[in-house]
N, C-alpha and C. Protein backbone atom coordinates (compact mmCIF):
# COMPACT_ATOMS: atom_id res chain seq x y z
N UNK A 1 -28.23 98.73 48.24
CA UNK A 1 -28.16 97.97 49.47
C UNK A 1 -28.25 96.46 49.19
N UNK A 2 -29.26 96.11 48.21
CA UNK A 2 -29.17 94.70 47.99
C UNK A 2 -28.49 93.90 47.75
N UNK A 3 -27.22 95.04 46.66
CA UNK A 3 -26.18 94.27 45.46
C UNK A 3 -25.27 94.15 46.92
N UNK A 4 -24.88 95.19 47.72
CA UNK A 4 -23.58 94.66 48.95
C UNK A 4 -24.04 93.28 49.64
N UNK A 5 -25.44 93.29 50.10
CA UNK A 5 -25.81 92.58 50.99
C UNK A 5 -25.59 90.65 50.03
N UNK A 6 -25.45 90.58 48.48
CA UNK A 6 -25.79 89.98 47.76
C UNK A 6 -24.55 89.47 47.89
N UNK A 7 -23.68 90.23 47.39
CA UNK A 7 -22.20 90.56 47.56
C UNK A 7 -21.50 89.55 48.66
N UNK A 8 -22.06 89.94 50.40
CA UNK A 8 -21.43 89.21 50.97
C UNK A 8 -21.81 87.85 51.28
N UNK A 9 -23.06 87.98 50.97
CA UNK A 9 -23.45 86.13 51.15
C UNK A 9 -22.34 85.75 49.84
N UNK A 10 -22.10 85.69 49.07
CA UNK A 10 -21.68 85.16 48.08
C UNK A 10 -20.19 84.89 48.65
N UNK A 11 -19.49 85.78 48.74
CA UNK A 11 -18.36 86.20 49.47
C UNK A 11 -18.32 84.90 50.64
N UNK A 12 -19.38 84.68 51.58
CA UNK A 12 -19.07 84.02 52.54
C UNK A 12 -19.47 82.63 51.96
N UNK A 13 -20.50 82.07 50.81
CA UNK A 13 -20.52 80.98 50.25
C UNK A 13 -18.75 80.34 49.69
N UNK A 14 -18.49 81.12 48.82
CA UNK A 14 -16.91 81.01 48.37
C UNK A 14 -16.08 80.83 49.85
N UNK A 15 -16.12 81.35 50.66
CA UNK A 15 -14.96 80.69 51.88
C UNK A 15 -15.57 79.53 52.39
N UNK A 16 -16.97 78.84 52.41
CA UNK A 16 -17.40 77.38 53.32
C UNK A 16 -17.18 76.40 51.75
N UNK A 17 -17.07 77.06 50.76
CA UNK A 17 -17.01 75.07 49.24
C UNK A 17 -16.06 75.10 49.88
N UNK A 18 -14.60 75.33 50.33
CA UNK A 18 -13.26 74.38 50.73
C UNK A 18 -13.63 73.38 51.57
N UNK A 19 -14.38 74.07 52.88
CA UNK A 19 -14.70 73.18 53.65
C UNK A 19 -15.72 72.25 53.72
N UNK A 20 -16.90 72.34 52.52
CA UNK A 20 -18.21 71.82 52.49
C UNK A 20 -17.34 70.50 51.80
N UNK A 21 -16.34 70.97 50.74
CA UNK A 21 -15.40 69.49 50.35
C UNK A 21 -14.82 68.94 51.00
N UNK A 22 -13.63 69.42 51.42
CA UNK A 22 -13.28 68.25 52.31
C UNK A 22 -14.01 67.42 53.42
N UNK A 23 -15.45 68.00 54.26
CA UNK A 23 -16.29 67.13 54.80
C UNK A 23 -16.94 66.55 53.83
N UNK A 24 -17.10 66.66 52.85
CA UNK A 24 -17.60 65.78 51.60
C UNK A 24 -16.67 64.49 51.05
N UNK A 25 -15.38 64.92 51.27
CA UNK A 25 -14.18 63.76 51.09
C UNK A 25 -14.64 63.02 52.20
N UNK A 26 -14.25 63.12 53.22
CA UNK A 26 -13.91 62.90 54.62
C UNK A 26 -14.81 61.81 54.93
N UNK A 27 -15.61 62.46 54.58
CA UNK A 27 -17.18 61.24 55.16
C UNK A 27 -17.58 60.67 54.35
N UNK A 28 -16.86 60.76 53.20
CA UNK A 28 -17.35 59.52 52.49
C UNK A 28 -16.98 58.20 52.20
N UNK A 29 -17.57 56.92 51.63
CA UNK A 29 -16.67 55.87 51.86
C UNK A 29 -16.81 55.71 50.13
N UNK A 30 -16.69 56.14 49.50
CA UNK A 30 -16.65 55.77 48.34
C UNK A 30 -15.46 54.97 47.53
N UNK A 31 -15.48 54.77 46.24
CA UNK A 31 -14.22 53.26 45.83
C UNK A 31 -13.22 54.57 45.68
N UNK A 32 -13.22 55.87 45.30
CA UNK A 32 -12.13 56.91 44.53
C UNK A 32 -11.60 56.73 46.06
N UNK A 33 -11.80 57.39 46.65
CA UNK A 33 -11.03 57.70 48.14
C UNK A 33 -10.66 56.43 48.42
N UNK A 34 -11.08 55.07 48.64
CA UNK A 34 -10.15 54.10 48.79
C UNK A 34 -8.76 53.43 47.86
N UNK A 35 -9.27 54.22 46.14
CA UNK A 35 -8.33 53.37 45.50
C UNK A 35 -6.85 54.69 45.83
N UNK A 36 -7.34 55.84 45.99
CA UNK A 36 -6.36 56.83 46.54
C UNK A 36 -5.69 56.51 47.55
N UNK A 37 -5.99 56.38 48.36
CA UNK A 37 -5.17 56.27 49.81
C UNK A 37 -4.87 54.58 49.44
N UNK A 38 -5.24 53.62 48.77
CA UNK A 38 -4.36 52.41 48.59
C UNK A 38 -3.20 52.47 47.36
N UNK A 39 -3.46 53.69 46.78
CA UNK A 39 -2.28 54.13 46.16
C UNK A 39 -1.03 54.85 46.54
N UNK A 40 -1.66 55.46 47.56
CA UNK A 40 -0.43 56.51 47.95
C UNK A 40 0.17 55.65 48.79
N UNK A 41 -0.37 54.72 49.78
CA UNK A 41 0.44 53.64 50.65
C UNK A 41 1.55 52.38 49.85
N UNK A 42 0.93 51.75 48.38
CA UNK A 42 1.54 51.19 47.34
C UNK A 42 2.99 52.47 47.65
N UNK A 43 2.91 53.51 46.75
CA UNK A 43 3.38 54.13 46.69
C UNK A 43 4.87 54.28 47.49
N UNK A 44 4.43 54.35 48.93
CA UNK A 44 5.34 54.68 50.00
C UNK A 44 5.85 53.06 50.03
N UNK A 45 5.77 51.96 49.96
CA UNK A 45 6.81 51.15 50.18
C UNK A 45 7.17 50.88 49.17
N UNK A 46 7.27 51.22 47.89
CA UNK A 46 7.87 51.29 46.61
C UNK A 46 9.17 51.89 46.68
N UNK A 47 8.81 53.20 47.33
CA UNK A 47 9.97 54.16 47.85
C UNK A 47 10.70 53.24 48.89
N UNK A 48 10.12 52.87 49.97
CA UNK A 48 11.45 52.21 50.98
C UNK A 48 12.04 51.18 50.82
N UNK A 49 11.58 50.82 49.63
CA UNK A 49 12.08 49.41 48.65
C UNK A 49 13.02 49.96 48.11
N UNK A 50 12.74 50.66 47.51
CA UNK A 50 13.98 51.84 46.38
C UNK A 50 15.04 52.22 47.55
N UNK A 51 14.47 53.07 48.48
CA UNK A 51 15.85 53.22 49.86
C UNK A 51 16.58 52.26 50.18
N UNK A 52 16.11 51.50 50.20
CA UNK A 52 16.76 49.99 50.54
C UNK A 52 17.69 49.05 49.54
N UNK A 53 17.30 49.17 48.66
CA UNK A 53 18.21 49.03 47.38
C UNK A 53 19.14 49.93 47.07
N UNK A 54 18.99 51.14 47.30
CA UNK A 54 20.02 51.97 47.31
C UNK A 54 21.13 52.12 47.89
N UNK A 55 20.78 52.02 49.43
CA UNK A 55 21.39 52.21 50.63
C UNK A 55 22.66 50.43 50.17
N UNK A 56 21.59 49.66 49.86
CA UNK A 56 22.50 48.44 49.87
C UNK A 56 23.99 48.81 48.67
N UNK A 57 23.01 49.75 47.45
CA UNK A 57 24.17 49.33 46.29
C UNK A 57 25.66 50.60 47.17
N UNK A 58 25.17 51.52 47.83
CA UNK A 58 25.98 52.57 48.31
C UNK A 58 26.98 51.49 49.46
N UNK A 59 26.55 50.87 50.08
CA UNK A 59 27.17 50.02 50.99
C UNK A 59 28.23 48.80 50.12
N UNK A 60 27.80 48.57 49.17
CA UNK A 60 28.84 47.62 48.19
C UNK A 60 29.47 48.24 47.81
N UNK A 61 29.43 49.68 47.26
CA UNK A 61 30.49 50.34 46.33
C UNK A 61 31.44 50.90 47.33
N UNK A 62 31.13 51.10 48.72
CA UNK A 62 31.69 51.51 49.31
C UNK A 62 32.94 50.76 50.11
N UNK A 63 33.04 49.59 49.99
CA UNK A 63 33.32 47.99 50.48
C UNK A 63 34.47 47.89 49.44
N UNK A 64 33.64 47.58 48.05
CA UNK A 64 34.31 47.41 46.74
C UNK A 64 35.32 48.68 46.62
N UNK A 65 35.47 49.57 46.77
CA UNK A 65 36.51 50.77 46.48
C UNK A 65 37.20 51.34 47.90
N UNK A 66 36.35 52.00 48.21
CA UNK A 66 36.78 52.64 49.70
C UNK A 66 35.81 53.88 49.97
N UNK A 67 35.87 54.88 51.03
CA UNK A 67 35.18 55.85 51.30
C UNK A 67 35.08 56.84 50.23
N UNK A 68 35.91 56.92 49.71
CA UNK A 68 36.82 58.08 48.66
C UNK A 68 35.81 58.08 48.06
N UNK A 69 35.19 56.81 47.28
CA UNK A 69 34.31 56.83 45.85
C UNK A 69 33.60 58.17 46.28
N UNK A 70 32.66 58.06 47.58
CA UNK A 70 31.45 59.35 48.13
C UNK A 70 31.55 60.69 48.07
N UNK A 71 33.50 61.10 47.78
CA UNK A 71 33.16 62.62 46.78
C UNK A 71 33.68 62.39 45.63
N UNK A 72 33.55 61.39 44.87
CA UNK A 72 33.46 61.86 43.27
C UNK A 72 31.82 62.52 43.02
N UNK A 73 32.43 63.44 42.51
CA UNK A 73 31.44 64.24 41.12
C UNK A 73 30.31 63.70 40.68
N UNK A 74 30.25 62.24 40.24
CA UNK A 74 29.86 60.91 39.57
C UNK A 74 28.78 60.35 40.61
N UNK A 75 29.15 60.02 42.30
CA UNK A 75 29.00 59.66 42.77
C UNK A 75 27.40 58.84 42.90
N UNK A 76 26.84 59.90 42.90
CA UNK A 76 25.44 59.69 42.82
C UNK A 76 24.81 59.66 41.50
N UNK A 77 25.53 59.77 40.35
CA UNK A 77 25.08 59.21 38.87
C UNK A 77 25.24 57.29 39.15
N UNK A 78 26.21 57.58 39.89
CA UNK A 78 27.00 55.35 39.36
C UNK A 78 25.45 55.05 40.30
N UNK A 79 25.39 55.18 41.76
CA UNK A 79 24.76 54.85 42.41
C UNK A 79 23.64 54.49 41.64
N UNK A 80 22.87 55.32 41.17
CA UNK A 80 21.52 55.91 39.98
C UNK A 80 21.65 54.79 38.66
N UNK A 81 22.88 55.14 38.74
CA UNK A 81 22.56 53.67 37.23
C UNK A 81 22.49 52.47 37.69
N UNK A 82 23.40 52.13 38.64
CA UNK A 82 23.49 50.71 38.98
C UNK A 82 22.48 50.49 39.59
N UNK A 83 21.71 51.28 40.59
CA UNK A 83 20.14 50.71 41.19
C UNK A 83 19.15 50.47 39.29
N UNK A 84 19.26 51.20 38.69
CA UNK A 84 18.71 51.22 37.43
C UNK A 84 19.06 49.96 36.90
N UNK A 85 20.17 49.76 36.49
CA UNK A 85 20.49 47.79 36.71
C UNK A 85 19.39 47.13 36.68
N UNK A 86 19.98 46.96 38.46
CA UNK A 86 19.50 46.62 39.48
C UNK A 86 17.99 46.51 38.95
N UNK A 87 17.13 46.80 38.86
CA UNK A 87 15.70 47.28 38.98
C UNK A 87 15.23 46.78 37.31
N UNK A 88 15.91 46.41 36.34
CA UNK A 88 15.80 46.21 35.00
C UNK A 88 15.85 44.53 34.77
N UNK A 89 17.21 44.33 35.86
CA UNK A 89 17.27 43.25 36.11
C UNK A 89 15.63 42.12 36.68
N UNK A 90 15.08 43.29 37.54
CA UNK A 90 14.15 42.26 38.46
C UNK A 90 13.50 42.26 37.75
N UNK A 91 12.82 43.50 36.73
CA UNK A 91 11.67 43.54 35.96
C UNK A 91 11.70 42.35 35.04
N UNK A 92 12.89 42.20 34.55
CA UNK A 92 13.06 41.38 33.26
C UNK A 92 12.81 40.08 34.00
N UNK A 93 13.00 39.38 35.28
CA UNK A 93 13.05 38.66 35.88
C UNK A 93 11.13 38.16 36.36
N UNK A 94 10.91 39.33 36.43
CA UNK A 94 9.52 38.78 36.72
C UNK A 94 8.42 38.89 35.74
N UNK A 95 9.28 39.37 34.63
CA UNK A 95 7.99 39.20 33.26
C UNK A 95 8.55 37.84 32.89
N UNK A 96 9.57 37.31 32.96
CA UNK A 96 9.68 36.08 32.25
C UNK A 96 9.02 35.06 33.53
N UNK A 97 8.79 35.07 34.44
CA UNK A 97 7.82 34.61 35.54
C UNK A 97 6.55 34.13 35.09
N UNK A 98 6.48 35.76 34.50
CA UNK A 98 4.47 35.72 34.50
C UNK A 98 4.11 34.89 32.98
N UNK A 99 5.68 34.87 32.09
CA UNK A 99 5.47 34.13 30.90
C UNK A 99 5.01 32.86 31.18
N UNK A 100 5.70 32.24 31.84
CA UNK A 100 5.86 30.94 32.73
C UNK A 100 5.03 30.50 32.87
């Protein structure tokens, strides 16, 4: 009788740690949880920076050639390199900045 009864407290300890953590995240103000969530926000306009550069180089090639380029095969490789360029270009651009 003891070992079942032992059994289900244990059983019901293992289903409340998910939740004893995340109210343990949640409420806390600690530096990890802030440098996280100021990462994942970094993060997200990195990306709509990248969309945006993209969208622009897709809008030139599209100008520069015609609609047609958008079913080559290729299509989204050229796009991919030339933002890659693109993006090699700025880097190189702002380390010689910080030389400065």
């Amino acid at each position: 009788m003891f070992g079942l009864k032992h059994f289900k407290l244990v059983k019901k300890l293992k289903n409340i740690q998910p939740q004893l953590d995340w109210l343990q995240f949640s409420s806390s103000k600690n530096s990890k949880k802030d440098k996280l969530l100021s990462s994942i926000i970094a993060d997200n306009k990195f990306i709509a920076e990248d969309l945006k550069i993209r969208a622009m180089v897709e809008d030139m090639l599209k100008k520069e050639f015609s609609e047609e380029i958008t079913k080559m095969k290729s299509y989204d490789f050229l796009v991919d390199s030339v933002v890659n360029k693109l993006k090699q270009k700025q880097l190189a651009a702002s380390q010689t900045e910080d030389i400065d």
